[in-house]
PDB file of N, CA and C in Angstrom:
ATOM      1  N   UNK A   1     -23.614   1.330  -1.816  1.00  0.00           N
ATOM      2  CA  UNK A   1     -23.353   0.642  -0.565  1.00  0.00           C
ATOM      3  C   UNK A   1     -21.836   0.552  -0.353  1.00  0.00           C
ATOM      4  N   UNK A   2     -21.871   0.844   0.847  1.00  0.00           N
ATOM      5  CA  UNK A   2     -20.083   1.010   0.827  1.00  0.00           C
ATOM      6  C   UNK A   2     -19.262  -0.088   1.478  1.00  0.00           C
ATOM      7  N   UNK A   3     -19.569  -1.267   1.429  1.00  0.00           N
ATOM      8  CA  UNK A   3     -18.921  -2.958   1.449  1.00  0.00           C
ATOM      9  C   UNK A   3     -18.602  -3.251  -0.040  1.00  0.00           C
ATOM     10  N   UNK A   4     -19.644  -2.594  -0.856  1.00  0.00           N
ATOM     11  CA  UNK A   4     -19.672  -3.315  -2.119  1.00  0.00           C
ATOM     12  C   UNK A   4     -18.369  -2.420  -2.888  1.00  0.00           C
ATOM     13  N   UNK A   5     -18.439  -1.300  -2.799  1.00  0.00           N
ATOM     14  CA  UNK A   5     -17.183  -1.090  -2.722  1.00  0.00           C
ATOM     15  C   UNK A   5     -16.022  -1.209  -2.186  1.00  0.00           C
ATOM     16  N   UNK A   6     -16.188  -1.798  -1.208  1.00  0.00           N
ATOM     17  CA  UNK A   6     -14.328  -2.773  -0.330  1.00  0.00           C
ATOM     18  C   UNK A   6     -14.068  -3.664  -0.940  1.00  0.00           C
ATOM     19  N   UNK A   7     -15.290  -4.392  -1.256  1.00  0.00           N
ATOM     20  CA  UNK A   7     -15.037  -5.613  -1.682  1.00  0.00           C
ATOM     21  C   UNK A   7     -14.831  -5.435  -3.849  1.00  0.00           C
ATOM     22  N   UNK A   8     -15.217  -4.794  -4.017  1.00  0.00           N
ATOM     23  CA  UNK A   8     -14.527  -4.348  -5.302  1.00  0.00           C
ATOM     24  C   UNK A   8     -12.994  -4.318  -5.244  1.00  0.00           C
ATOM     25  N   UNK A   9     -12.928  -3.074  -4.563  1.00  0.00           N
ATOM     26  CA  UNK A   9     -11.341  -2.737  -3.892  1.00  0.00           C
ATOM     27  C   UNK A   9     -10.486  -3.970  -3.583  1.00  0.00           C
ATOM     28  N   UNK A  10     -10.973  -4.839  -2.904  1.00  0.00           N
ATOM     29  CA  UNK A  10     -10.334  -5.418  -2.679  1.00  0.00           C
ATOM     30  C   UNK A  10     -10.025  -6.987  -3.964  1.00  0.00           C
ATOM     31  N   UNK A  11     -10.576  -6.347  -4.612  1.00  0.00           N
ATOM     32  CA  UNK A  11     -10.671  -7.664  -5.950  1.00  0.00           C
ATOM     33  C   UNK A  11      -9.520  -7.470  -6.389  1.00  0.00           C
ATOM     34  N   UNK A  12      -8.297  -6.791  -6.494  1.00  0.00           N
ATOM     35  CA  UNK A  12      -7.412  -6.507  -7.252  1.00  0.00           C
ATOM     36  C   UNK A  12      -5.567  -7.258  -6.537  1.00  0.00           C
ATOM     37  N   UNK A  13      -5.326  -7.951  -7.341  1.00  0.00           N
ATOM     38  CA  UNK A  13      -3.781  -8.043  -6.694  1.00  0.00           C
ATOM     39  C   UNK A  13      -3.037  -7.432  -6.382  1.00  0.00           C
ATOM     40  N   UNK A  14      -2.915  -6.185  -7.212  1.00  0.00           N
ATOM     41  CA  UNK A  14      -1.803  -5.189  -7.129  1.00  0.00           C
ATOM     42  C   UNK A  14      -2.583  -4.350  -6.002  1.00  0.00           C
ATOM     43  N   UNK A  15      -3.543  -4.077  -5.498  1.00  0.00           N
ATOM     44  CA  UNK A  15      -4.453  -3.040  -4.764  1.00  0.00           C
ATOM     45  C   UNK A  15      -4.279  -3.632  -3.365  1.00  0.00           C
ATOM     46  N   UNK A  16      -4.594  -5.057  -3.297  1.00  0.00           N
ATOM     47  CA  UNK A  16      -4.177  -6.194  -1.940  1.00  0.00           C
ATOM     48  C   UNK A  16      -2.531  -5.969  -1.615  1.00  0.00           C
ATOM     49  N   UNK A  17      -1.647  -6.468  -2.552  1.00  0.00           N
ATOM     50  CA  UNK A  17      -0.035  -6.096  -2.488  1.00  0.00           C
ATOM     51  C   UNK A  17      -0.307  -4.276  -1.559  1.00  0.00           C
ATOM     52  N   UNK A  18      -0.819  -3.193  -2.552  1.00  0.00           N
ATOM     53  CA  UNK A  18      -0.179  -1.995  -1.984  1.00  0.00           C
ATOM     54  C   UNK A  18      -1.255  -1.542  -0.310  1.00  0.00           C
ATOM     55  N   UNK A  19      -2.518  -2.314   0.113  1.00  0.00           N
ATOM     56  CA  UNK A  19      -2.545  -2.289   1.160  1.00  0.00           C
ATOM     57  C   UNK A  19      -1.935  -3.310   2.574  1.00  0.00           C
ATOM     58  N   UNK A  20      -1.552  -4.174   1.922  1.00  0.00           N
ATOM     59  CA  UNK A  20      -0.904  -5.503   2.652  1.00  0.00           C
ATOM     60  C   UNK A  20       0.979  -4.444   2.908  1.00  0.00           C
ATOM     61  N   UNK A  21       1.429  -3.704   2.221  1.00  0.00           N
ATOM     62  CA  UNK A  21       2.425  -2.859   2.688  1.00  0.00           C
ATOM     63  C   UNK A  21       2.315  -1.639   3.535  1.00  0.00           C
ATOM     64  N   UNK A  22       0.720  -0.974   3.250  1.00  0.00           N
ATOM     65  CA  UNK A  22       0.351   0.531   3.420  1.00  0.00           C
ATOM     66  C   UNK A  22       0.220   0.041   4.931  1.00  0.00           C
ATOM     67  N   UNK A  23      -0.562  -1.116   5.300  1.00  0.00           N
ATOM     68  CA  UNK A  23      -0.691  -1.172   6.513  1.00  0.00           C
ATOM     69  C   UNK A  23       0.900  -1.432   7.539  1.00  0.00           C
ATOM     70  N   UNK A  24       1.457  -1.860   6.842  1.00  0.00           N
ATOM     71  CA  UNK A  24       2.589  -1.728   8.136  1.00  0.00           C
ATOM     72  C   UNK A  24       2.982  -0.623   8.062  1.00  0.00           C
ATOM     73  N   UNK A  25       3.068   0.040   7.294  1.00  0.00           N
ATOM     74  CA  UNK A  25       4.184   1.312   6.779  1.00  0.00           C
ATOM     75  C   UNK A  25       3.332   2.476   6.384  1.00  0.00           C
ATOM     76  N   UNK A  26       3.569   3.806   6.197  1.00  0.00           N
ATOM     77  CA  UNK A  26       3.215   5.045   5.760  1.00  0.00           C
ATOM     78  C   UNK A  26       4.040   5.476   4.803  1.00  0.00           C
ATOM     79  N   UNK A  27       3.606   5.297   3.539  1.00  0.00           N
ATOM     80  CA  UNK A  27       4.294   5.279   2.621  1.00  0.00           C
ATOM     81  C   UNK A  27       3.965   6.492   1.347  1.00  0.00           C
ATOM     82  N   UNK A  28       4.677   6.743   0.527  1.00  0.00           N
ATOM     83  CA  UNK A  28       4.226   8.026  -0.583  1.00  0.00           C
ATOM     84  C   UNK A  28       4.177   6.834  -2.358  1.00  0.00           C
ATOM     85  N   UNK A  29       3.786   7.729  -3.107  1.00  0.00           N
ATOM     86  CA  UNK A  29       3.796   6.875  -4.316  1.00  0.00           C
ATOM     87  C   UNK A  29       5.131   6.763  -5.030  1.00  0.00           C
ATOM     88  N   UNK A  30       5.822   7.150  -4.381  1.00  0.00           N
ATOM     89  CA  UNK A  30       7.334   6.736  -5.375  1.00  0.00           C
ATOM     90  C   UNK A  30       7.762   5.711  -4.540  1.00  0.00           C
ATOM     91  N   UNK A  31       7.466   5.822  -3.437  1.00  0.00           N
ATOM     92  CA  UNK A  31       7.803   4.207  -2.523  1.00  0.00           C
ATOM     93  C   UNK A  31       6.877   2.900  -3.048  1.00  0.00           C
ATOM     94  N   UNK A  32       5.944   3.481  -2.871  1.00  0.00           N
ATOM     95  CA  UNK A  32       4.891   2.061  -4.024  1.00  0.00           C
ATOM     96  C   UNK A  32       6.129   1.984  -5.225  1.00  0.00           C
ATOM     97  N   UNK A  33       6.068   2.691  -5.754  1.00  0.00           N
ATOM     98  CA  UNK A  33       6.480   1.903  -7.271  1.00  0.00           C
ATOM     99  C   UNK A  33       7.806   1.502  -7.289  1.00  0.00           C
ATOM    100  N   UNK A  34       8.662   1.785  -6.303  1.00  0.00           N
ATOM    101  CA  UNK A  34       9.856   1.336  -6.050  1.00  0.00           C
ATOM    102  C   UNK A  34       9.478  -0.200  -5.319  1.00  0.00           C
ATOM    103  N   UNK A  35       8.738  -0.558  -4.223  1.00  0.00           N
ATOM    104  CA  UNK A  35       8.725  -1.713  -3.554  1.00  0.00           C
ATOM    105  C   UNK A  35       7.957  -2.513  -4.313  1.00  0.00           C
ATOM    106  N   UNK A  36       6.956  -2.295  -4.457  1.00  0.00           N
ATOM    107  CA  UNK A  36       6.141  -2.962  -5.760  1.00  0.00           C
ATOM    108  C   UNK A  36       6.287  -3.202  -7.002  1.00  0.00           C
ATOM    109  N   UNK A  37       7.338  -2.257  -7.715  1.00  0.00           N
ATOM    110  CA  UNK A  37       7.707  -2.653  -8.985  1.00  0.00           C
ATOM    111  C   UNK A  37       6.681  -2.120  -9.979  1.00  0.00           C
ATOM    112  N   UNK A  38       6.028  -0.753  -9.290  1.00  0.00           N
ATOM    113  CA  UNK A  38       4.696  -0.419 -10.356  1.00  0.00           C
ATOM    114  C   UNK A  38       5.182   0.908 -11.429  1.00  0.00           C
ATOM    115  N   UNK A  39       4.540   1.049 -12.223  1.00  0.00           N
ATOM    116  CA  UNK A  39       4.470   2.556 -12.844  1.00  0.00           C
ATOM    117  C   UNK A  39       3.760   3.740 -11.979  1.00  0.00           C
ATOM    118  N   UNK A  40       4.273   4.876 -11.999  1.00  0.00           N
ATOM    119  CA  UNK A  40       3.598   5.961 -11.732  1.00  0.00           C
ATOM    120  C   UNK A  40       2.099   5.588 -11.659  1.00  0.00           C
ATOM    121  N   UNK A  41       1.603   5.578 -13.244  1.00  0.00           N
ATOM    122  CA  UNK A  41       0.338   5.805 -13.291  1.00  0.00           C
ATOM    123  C   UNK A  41      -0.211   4.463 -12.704  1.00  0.00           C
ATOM    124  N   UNK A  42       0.001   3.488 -12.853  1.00  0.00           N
ATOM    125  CA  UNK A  42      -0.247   2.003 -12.429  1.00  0.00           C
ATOM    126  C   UNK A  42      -0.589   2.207 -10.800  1.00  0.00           C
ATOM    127  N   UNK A  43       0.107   2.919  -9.981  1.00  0.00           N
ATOM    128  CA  UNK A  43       0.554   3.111  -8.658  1.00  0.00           C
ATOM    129  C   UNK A  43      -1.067   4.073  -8.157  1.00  0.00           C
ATOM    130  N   UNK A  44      -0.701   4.916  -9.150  1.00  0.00           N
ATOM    131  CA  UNK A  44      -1.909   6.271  -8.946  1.00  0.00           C
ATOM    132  C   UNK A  44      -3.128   5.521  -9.094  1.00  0.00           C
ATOM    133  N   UNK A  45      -3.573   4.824 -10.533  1.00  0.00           N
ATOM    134  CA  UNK A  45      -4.788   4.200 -10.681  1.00  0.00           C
ATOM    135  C   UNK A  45      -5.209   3.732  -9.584  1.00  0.00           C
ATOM    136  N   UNK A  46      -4.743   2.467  -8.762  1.00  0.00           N
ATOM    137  CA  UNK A  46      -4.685   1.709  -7.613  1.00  0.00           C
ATOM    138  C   UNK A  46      -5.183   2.689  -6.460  1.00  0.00           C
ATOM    139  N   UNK A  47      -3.816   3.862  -6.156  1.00  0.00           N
ATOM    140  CA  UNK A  47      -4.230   4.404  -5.343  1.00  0.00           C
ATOM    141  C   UNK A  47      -5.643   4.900  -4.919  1.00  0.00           C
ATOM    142  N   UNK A  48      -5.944   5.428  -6.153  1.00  0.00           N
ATOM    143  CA  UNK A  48      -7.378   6.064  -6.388  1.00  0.00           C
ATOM    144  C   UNK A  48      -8.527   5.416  -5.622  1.00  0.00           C
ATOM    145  N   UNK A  49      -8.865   4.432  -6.881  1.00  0.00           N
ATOM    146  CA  UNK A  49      -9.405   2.873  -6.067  1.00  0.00           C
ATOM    147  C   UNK A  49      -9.644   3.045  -4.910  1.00  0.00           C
ATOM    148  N   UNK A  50      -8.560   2.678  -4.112  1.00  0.00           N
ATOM    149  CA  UNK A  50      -8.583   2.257  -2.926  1.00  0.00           C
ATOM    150  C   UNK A  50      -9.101   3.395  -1.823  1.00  0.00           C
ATOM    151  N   UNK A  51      -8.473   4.627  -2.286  1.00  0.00           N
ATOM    152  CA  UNK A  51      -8.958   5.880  -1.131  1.00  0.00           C
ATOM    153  C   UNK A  51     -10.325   6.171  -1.696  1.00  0.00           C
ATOM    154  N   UNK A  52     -11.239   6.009  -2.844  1.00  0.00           N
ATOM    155  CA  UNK A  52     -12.783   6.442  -2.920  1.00  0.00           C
ATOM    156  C   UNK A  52     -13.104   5.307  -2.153  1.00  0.00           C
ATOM    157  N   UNK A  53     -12.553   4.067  -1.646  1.00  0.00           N
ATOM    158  CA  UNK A  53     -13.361   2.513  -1.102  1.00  0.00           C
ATOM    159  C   UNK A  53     -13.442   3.389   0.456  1.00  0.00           C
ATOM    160  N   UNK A  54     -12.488   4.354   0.542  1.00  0.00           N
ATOM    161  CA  UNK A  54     -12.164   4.571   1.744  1.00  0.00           C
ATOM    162  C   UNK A  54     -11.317   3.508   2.480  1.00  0.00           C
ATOM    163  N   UNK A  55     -10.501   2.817   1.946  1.00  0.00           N
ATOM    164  CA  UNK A  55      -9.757   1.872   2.443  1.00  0.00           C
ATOM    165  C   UNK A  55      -8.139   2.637   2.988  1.00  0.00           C
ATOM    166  N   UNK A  56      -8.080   3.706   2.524  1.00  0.00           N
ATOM    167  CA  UNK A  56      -6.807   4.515   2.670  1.00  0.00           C
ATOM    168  C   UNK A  56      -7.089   5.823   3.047  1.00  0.00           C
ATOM    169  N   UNK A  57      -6.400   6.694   3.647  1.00  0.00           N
ATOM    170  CA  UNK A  57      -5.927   7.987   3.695  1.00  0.00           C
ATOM    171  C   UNK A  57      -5.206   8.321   2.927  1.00  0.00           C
ATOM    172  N   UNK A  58      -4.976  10.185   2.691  1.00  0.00           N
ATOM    173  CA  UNK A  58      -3.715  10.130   2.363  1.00  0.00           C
ATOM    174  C   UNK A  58      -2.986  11.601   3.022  1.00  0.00           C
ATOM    175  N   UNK A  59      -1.920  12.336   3.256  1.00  0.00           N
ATOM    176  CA  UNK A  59      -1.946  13.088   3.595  1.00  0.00           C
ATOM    177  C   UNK A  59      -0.655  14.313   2.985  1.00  0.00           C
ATOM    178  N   UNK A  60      -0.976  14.900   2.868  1.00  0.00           N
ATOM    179  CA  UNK A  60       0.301  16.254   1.915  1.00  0.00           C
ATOM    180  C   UNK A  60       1.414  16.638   2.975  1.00  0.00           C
ATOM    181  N   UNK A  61       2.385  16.279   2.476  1.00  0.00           N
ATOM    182  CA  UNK A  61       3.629  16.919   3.078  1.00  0.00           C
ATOM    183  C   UNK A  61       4.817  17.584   2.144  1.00  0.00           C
ATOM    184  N   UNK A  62       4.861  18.859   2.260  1.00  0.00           N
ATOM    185  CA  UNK A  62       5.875  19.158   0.876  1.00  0.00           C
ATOM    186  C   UNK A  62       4.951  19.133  -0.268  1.00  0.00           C
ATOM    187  N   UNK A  63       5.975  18.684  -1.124  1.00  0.00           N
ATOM    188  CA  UNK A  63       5.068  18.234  -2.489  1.00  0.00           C
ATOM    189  C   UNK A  63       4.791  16.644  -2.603  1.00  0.00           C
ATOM    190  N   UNK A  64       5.025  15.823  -1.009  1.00  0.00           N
ATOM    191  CA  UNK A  64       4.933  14.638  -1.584  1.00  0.00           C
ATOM    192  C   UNK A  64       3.182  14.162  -1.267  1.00  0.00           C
ATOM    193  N   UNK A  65       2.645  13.070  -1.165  1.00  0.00           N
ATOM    194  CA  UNK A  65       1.119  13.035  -0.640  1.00  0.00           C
ATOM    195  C   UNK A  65       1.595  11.304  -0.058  1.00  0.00           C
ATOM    196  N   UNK A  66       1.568  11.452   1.398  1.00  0.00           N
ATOM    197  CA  UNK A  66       2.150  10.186   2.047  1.00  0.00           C
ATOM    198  C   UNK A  66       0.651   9.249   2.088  1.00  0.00           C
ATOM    199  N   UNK A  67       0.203   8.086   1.791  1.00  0.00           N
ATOM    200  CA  UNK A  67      -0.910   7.041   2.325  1.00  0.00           C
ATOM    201  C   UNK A  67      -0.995   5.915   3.587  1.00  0.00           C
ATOM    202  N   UNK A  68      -2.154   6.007   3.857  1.00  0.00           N
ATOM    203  CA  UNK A  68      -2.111   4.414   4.754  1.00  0.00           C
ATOM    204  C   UNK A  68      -2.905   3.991   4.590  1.00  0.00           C
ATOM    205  N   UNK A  69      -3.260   2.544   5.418  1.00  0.00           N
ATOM    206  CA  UNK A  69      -4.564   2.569   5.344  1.00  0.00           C
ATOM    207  C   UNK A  69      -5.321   2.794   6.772  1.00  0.00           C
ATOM    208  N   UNK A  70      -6.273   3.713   6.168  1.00  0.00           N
ATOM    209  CA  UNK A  70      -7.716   3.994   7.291  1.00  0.00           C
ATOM    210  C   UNK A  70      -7.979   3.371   8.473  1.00  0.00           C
ATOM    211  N   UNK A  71      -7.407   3.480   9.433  1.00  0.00           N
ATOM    212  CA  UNK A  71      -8.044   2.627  10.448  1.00  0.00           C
ATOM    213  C   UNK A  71      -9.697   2.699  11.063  1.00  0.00           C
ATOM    214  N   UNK A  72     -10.396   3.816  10.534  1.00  0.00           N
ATOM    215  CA  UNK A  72     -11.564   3.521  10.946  1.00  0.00           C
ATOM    216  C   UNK A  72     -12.466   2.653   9.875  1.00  0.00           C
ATOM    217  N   UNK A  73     -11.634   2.264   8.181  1.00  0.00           N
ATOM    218  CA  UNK A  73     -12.234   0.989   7.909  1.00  0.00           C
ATOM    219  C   UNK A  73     -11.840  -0.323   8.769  1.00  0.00           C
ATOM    220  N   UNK A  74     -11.104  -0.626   9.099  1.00  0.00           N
ATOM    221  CA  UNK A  74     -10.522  -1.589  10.063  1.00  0.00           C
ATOM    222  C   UNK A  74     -11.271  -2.059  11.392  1.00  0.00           C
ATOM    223  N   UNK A  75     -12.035  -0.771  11.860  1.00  0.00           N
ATOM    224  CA  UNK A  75     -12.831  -0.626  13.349  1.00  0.00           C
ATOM    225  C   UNK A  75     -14.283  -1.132  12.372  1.00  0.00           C
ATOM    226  N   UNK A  76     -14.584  -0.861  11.460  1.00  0.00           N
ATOM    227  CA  UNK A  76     -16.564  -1.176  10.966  1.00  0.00           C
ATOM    228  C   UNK A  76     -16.130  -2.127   9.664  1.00  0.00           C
ATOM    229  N   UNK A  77     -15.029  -2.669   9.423  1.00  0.00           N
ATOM    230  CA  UNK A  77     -15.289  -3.811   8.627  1.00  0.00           C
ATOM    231  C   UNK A  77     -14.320  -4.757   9.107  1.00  0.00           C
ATOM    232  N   UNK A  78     -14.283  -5.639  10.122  1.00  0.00           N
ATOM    233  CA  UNK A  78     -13.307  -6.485  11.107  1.00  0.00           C
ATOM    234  C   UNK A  78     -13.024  -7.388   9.869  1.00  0.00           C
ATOM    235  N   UNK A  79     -13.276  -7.825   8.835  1.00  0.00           N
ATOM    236  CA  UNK A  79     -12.782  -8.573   7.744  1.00  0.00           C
ATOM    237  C   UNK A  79     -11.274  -8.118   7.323  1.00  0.00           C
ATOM    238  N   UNK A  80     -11.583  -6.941   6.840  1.00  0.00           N
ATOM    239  CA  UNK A  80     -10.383  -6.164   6.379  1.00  0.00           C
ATOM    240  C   UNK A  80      -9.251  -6.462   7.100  1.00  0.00           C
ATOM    241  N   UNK A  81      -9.511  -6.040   8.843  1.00  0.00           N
ATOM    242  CA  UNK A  81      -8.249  -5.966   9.173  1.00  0.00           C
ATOM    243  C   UNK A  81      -8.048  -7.790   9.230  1.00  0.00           C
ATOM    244  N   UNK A  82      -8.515  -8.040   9.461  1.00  0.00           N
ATOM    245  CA  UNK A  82      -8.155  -9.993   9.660  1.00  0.00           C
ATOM    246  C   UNK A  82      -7.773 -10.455   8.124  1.00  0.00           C
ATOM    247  N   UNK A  83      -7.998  -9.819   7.077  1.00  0.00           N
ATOM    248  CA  UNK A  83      -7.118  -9.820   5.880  1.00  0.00           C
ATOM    249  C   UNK A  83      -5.768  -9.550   6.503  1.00  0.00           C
ATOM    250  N   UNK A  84      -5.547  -8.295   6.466  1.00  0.00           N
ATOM    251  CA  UNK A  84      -3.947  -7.331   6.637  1.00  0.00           C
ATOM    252  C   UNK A  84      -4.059  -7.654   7.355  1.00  0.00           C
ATOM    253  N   UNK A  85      -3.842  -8.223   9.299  1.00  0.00           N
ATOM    254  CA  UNK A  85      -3.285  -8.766   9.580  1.00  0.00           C
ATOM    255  C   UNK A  85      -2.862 -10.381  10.122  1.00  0.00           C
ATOM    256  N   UNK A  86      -3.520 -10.898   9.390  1.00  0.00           N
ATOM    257  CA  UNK A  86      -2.804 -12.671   9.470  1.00  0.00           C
ATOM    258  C   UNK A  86      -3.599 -12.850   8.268  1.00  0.00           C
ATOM    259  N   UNK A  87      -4.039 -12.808   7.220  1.00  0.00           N
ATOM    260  CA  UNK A  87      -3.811 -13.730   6.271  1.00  0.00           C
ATOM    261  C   UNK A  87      -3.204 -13.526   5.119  1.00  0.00           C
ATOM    262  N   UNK A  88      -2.645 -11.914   4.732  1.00  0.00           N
ATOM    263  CA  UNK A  88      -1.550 -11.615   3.852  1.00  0.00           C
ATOM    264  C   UNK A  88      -0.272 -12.035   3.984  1.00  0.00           C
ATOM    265  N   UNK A  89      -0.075 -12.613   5.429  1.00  0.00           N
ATOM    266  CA  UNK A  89       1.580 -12.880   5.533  1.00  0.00           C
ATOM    267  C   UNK A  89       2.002 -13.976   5.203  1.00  0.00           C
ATOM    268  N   UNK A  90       0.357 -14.740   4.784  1.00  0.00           N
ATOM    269  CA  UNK A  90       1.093 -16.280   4.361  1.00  0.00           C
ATOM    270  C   UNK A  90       1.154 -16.453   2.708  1.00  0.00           C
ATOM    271  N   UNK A  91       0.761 -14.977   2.201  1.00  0.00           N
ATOM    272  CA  UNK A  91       1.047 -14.972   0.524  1.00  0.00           C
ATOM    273  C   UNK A  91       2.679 -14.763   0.232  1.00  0.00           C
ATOM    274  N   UNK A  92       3.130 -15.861  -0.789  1.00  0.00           N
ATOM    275  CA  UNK A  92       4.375 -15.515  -1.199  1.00  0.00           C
ATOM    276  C   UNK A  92       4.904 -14.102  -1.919  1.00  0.00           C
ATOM    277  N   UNK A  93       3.846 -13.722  -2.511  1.00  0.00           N
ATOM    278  CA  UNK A  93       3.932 -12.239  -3.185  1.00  0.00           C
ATOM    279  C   UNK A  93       4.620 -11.128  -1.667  1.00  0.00           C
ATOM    280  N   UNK A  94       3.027 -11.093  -0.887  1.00  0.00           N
ATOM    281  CA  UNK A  94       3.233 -10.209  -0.178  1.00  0.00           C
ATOM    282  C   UNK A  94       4.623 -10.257   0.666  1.00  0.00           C
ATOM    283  N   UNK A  95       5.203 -11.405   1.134  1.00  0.00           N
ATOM    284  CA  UNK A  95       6.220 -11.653   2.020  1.00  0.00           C
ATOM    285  C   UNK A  95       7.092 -11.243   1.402  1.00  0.00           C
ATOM    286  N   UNK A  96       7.222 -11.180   0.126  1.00  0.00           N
ATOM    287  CA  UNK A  96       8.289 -10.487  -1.018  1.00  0.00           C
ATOM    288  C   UNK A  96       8.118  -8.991  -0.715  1.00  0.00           C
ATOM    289  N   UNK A  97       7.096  -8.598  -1.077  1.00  0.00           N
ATOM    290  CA  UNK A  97       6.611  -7.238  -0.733  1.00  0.00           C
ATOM    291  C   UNK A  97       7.249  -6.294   0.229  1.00  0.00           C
ATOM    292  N   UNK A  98       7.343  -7.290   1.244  1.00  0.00           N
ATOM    293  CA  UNK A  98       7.544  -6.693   2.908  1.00  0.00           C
ATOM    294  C   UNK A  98       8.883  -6.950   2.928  1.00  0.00           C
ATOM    295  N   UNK A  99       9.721  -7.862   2.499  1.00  0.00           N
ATOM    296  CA  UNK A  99      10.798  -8.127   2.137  1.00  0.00           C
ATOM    297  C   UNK A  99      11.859  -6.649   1.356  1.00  0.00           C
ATOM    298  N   UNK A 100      11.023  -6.127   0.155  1.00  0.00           N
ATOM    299  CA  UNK A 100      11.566  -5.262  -0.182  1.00  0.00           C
ATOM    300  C   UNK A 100      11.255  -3.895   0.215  1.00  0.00           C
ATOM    301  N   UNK A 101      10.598  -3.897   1.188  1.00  0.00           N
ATOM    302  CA  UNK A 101      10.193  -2.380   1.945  1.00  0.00           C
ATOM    303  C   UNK A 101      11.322  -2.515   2.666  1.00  0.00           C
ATOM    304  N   UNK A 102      11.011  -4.006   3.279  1.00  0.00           N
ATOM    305  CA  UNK A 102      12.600  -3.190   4.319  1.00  0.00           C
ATOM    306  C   UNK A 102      13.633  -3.386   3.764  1.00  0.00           C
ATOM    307  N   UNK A 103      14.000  -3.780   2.575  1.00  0.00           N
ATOM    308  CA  UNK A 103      15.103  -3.271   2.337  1.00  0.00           C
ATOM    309  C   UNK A 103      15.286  -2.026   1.966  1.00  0.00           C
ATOM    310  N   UNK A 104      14.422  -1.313   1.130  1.00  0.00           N
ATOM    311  CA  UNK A 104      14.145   0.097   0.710  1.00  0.00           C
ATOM    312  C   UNK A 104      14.695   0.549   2.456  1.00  0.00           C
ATOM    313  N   UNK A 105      13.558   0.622   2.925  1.00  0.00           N
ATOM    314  CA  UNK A 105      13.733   1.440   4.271  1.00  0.00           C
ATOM    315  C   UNK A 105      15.204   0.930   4.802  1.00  0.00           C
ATOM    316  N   UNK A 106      15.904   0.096   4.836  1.00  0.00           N
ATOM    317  CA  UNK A 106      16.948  -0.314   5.719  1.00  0.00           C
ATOM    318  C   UNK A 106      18.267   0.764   4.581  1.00  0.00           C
ATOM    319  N   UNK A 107      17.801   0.582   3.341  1.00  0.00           N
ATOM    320  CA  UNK A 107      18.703   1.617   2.475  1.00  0.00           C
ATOM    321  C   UNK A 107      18.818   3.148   2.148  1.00  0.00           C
ATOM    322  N   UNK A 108      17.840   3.405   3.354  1.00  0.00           N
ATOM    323  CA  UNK A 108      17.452   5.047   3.239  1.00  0.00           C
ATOM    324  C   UNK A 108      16.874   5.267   2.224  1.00  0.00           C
ATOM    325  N   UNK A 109      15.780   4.745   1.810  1.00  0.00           N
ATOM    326  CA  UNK A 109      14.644   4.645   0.734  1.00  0.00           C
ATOM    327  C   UNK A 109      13.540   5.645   1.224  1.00  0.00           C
ATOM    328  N   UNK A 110      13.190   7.087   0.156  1.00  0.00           N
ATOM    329  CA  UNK A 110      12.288   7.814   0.905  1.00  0.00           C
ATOM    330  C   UNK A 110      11.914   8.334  -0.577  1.00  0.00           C
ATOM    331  N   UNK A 111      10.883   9.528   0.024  1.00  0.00           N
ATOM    332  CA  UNK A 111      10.474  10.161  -1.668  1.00  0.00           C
ATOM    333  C   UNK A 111      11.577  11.410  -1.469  1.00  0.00           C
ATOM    334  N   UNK A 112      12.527  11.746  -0.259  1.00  0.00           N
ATOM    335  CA  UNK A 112      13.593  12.566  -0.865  1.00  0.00           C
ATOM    336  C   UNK A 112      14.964  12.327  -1.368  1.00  0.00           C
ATOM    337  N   UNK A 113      15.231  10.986  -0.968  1.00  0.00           N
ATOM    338  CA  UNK A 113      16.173   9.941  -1.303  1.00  0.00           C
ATOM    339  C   UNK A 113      15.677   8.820  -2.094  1.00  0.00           C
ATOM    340  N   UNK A 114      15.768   8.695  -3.428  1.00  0.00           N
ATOM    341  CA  UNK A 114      14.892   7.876  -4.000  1.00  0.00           C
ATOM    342  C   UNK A 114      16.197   6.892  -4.009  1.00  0.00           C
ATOM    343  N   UNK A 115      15.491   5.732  -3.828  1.00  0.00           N
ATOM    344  CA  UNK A 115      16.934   4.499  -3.666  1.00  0.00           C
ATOM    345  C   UNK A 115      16.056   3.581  -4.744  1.00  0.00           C
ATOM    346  N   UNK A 116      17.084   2.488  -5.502  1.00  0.00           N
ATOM    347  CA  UNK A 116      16.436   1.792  -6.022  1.00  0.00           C
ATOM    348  C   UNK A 116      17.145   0.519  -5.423  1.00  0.00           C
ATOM    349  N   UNK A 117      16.029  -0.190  -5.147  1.00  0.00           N
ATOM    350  CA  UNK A 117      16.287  -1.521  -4.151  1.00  0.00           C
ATOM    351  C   UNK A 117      17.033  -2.724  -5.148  1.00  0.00           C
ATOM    352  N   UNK A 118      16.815  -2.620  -6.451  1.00  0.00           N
ATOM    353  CA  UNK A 118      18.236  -3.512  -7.467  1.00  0.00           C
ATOM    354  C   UNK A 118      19.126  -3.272  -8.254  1.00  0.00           C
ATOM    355  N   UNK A 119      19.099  -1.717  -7.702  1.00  0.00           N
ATOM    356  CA  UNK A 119      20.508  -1.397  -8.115  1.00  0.00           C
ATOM    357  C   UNK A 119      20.659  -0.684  -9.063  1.00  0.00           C
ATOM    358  N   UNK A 120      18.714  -0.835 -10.027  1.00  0.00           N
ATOM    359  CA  UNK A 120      19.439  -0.517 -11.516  1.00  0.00           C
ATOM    360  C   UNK A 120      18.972   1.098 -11.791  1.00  0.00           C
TER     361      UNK A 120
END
């Protein structure tokens, strides 16, 4: 049944964090692990997850593979989007989250410009 898998999907903190960003933004996996603070594989696991829930896309450009999330889960599960949009923005995590995308993005943060948002 494919709720029971959203709602799996959606059991995870780090999986909530990288769609609570995916949805504002179109993002690749070196941008996850830069804004999020994840590992490669940490980033990938997640990813996975989330695109068999069908909660994400993803799409090939170059050698990079850019994600979002799905808007036709959004249109047949109205929960989802009323998650991502008004009740992730009142998590302190996520506001951090969104906080450091745009700084990434405001620093020319990309997967061909890899920026690191503290410097180190």
């Amino acid at each position: 049944m494919d709720i029971v898998e959203v709602l799996k999907a959606l059991a995870d903190e780090t999986r909530i964090r990288i769609l609570n960003v995916l949805h504002k933004e179109t993002l690749c996996v070196c941008d996850l692990e830069e804004i999020l603070e994840l590992s490669q594989s940490n980033a990938s696991r997640h990813l996975i997850k989330l695109k068999s829930a069908k909660l994400i896309t993803s799409e090939k450009q170059a050698q990079w593979v850019y994600y979002r999330v799905d808007e036709k889960i959004l249109e047949k599960y109205s929960f989802v989007n009323e998650l991502l949009a008004k009740e992730l923005d009142k998590s302190p995590q996520c506001k951090k989250d969104f906080a450091r995308m745009k700084k990434y993005k405001d620093l020319g943060g990309n997967c061909e410009n890899s920026i690191q948002i503290d410097g180190k």
